[in-house]
N, C-alpha and C. Protein backbone atom coordinates (compact mmCIF):
# COMPACT_ATOMS: atom_id res chain seq x y z
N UNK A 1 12.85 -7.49 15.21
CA UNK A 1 13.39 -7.76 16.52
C UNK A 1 14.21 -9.04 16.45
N UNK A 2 15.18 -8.96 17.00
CA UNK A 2 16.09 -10.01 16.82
C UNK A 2 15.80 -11.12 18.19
N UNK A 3 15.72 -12.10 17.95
CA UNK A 3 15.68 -13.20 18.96
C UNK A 3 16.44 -12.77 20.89
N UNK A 4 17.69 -12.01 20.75
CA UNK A 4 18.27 -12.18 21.34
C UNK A 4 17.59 -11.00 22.61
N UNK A 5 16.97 -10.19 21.60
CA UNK A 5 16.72 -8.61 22.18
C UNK A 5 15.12 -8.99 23.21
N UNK A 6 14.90 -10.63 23.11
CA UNK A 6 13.49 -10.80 23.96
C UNK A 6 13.96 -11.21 24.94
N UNK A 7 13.55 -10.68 26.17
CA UNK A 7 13.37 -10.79 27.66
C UNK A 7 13.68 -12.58 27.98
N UNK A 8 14.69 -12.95 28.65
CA UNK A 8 15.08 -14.12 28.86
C UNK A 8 13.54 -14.84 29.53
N UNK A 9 12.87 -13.83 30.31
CA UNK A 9 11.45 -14.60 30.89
C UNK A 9 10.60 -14.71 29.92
N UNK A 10 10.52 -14.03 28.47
CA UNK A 10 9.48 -14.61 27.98
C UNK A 10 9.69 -16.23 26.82
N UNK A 11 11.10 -16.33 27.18
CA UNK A 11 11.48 -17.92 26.84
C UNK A 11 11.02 -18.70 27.08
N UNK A 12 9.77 -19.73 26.75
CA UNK A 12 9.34 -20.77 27.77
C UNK A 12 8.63 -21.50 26.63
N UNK A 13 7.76 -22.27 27.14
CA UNK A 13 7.73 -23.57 25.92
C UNK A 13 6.08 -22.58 25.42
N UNK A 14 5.56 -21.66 26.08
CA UNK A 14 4.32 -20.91 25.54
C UNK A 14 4.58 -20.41 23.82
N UNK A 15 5.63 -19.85 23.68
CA UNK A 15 6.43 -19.44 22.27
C UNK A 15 5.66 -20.25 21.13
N UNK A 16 4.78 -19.65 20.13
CA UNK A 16 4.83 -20.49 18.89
C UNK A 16 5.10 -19.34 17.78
N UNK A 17 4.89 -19.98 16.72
CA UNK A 17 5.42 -19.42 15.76
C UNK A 17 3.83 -18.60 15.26
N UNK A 18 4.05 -17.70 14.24
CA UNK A 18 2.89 -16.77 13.73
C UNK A 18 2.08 -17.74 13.04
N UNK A 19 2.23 -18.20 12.20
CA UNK A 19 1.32 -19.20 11.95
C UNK A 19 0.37 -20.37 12.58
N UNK A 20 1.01 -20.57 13.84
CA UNK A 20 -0.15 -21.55 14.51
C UNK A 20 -0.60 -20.24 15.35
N UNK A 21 -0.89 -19.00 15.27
CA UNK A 21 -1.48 -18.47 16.08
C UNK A 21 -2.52 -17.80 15.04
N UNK A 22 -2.10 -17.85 13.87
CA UNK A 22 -2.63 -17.50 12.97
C UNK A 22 -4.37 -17.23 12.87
N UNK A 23 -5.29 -16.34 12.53
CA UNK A 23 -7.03 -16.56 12.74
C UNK A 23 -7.22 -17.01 10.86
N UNK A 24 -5.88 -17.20 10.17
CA UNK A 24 -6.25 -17.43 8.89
C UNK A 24 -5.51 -18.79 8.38
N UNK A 25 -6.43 -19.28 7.32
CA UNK A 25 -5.09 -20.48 6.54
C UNK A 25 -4.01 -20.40 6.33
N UNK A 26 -3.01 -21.02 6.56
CA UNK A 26 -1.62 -20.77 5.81
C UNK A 26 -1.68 -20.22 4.52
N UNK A 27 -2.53 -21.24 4.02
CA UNK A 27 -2.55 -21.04 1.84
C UNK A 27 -3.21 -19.51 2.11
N UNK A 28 -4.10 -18.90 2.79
CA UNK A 28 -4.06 -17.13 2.54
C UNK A 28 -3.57 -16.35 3.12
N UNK A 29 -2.67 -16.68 3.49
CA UNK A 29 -1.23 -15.77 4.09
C UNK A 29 -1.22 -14.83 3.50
N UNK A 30 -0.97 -14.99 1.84
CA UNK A 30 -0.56 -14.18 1.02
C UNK A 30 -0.99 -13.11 1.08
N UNK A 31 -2.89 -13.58 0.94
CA UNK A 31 -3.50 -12.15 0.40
C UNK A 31 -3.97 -11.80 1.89
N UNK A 32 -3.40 -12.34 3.09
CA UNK A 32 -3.85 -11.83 4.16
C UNK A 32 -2.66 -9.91 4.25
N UNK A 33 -1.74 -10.50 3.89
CA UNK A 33 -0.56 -9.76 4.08
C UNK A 33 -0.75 -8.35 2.81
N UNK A 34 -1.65 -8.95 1.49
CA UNK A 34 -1.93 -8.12 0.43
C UNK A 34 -2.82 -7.06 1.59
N UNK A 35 -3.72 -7.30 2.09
CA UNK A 35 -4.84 -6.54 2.74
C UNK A 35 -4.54 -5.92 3.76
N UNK A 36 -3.70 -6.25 4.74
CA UNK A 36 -2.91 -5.59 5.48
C UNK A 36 -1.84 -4.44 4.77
N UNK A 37 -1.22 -4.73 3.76
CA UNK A 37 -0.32 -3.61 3.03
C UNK A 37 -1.00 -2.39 2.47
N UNK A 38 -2.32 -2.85 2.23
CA UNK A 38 -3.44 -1.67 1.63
C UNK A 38 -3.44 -1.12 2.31
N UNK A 39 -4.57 -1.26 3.82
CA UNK A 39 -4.93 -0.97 4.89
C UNK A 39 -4.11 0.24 5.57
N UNK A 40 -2.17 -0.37 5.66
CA UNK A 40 -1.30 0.52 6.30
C UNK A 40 -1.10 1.79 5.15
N UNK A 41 -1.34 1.37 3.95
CA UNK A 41 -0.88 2.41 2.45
C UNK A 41 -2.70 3.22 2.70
N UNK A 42 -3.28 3.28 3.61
CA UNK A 42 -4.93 3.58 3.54
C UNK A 42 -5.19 3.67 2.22
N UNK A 43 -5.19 2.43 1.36
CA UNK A 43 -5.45 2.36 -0.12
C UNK A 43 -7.09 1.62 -0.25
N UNK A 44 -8.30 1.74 -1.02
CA UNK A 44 -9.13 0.94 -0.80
C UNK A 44 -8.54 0.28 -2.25
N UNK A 45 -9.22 -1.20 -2.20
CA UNK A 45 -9.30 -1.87 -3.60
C UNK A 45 -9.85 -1.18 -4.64
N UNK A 46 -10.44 -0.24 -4.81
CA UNK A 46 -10.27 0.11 -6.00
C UNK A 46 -9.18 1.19 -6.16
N UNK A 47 -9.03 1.85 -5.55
CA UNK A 47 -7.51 2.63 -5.55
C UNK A 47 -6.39 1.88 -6.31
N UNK A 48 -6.19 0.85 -5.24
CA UNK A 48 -4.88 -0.11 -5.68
C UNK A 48 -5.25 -0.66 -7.34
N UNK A 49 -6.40 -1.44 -7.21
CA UNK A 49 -6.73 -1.30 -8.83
C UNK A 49 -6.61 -0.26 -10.14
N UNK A 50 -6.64 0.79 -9.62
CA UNK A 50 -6.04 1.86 -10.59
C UNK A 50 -4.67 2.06 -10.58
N UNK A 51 -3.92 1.94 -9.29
CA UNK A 51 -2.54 1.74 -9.19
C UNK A 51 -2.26 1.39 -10.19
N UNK A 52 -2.52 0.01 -9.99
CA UNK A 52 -1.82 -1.58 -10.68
C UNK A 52 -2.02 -1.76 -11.99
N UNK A 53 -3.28 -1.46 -12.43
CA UNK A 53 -4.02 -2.26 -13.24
C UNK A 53 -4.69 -3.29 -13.26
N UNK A 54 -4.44 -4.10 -12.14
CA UNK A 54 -5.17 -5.24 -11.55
C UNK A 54 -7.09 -4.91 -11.51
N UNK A 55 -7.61 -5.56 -11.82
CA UNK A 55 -9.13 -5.54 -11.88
C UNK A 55 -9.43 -5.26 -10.31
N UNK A 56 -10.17 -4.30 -9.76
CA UNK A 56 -10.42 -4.99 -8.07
C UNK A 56 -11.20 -6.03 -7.62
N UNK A 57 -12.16 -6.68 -8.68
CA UNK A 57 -12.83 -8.30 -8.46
C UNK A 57 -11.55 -9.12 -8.36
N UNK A 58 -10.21 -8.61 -8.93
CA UNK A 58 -9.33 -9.89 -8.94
C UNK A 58 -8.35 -9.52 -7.63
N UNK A 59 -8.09 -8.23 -6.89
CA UNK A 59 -7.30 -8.01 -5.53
C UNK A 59 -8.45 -8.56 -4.65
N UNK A 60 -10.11 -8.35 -4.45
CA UNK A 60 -10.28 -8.83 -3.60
C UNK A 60 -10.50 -10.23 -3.55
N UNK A 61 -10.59 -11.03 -5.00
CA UNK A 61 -10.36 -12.34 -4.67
C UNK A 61 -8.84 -13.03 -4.01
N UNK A 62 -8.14 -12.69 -4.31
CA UNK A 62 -6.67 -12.36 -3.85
C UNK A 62 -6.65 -12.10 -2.29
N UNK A 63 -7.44 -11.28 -1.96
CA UNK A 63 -7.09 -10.86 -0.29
C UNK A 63 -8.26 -12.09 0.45
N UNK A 64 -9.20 -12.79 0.22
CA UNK A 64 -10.37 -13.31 0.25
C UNK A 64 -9.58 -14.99 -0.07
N UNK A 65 -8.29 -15.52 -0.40
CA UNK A 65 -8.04 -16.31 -1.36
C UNK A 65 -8.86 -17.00 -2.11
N UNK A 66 -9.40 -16.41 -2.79
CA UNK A 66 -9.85 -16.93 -4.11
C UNK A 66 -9.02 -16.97 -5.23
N UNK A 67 -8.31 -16.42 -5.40
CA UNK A 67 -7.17 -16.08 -6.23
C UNK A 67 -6.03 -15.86 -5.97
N UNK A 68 -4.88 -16.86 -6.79
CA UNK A 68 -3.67 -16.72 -6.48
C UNK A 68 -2.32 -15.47 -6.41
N UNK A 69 -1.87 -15.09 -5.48
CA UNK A 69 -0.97 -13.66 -5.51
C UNK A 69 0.06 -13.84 -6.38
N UNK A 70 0.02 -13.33 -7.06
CA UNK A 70 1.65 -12.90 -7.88
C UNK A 70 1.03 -12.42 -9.58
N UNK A 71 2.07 -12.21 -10.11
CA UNK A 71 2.48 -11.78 -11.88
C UNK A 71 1.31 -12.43 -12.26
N UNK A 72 1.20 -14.06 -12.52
CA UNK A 72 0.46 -14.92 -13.35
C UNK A 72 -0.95 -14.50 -13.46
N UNK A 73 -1.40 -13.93 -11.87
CA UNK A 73 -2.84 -13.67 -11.78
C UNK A 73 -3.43 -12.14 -12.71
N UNK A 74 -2.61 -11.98 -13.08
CA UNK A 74 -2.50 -10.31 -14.08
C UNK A 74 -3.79 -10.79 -14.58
């Protein structure tokens, strides 16, 4: 949605951004967004683990942040 396409009344100083409304840390954004992508793909962690190859002790540390998202965490 583009900025312009919101209702001139819901302009007001109430507006914050997704992150301060956030129920999670910034730093697990990541694997908040990993767990949500499963969820919509109705994938469980071990599914995606066979996908990937990824271990599923290491996606759900990842969605949990315990573990960092990307390549390195292979």
């Amino acid at each position: 949605m583009r900025t312009d396409d919101i209702a001139p009344s819901l302009w007001n100083d109430d507006l914050v951004r997704w992150e301060e409304r956030s129920v999670c840390p910034r730093e697990n954004a990541p694997g908040v967004f990993l767990a949500d992508a499963r969820y919509r793909e109705d994938l469980s962690q071990r599914a995606l683990a066979e996908m990937t190859g990824i271990p599923r002790r290491h996606i759900s540390g990842m969605e949990n942040g315990k573990r960092p998202v990307g390549e390195r965490n292979i």
